[in-house]
Protein backbone atom coordinates (compact mmCIF):
# COMPACT_ATOMS: atom_id res chain seq x y z
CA UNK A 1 247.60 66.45 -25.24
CA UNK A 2 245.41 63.37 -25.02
CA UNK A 3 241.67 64.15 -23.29
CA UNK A 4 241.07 61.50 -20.81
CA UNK A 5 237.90 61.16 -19.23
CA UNK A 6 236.62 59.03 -16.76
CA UNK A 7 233.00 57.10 -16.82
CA UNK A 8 232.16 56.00 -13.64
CA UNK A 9 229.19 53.17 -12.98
CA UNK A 10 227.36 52.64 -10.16
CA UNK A 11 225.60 48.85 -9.96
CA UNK A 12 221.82 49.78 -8.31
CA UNK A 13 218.89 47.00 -8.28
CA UNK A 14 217.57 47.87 -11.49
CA UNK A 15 221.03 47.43 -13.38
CA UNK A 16 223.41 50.41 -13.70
CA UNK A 17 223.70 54.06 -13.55
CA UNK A 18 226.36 55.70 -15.06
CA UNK A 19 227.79 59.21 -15.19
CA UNK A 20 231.15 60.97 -17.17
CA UNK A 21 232.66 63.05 -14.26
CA UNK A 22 234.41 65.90 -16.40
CA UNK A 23 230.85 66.53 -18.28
CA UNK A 24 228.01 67.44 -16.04
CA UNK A 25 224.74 65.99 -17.71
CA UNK A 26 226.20 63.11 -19.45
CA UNK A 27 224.36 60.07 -17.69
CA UNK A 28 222.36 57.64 -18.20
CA UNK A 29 221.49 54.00 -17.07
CA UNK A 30 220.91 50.24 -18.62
CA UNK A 31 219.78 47.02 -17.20
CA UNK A 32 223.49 45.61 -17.85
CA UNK A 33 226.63 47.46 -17.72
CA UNK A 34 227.10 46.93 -21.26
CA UNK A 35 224.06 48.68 -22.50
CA UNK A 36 224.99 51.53 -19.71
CA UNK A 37 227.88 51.89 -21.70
CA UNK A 38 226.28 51.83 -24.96
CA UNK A 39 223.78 54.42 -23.59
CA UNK A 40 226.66 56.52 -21.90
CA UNK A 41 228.33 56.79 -25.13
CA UNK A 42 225.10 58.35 -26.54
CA UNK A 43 224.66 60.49 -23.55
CA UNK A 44 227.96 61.82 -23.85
CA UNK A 45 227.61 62.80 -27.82
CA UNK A 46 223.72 64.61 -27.41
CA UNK A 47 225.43 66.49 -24.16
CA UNK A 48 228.27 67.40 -26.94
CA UNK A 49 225.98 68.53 -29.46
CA UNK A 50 223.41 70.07 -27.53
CA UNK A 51 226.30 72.59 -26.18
CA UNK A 52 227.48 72.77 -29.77
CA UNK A 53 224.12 74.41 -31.09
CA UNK A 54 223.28 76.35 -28.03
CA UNK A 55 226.87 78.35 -28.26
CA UNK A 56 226.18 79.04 -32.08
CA UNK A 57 223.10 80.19 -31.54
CA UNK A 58 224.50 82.29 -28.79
CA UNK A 59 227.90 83.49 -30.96
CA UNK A 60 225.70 84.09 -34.26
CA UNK A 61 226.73 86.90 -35.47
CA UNK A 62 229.90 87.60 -33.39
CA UNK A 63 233.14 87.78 -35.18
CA UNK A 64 234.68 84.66 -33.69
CA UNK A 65 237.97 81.95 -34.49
CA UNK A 66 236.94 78.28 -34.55
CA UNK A 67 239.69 75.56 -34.64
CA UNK A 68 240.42 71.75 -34.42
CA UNK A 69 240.41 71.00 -30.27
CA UNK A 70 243.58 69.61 -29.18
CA UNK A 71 244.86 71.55 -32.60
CA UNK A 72 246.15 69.30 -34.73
CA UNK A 73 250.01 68.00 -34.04
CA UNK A 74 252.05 69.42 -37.56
């Protein structure tokens, strides 16, 4: 299984806004649509790592399995 997702841009008169569709909260903007990249990118790994802390912060404590996500192909 290969995650696909899909960034999606939207050109507005002070450069770009741009938005992941799968992740509500990841977006961001740029003056160019390579820096909205750049900065989507970034958006995309605080959303990712903000979740990350808040649900061990919320699972401390709980007897819980954590694995790889897709597992890894053997």
């Amino acid at each position: 299984m290969t995650m696909k997702l899909t960034a999606v841009y939207r050109k507005v008169p002070e450069g770009y806004i741009a938005f992941v569709e799968e992740l509500p909260g990841a977006n961001t903007q740029g003056r160019t649509l390579d820096e909205a990249r750049a900065n989507l990118g970034e958006a995309v790994e605080l959303l990712l790592d903000a979740n990350r802390s808040e649900m061990e912060k919320a699972l401390q404590g709980i007897d819980v399995i954590r694995e790889s996500f897709p597992p890894d192909k053997k």
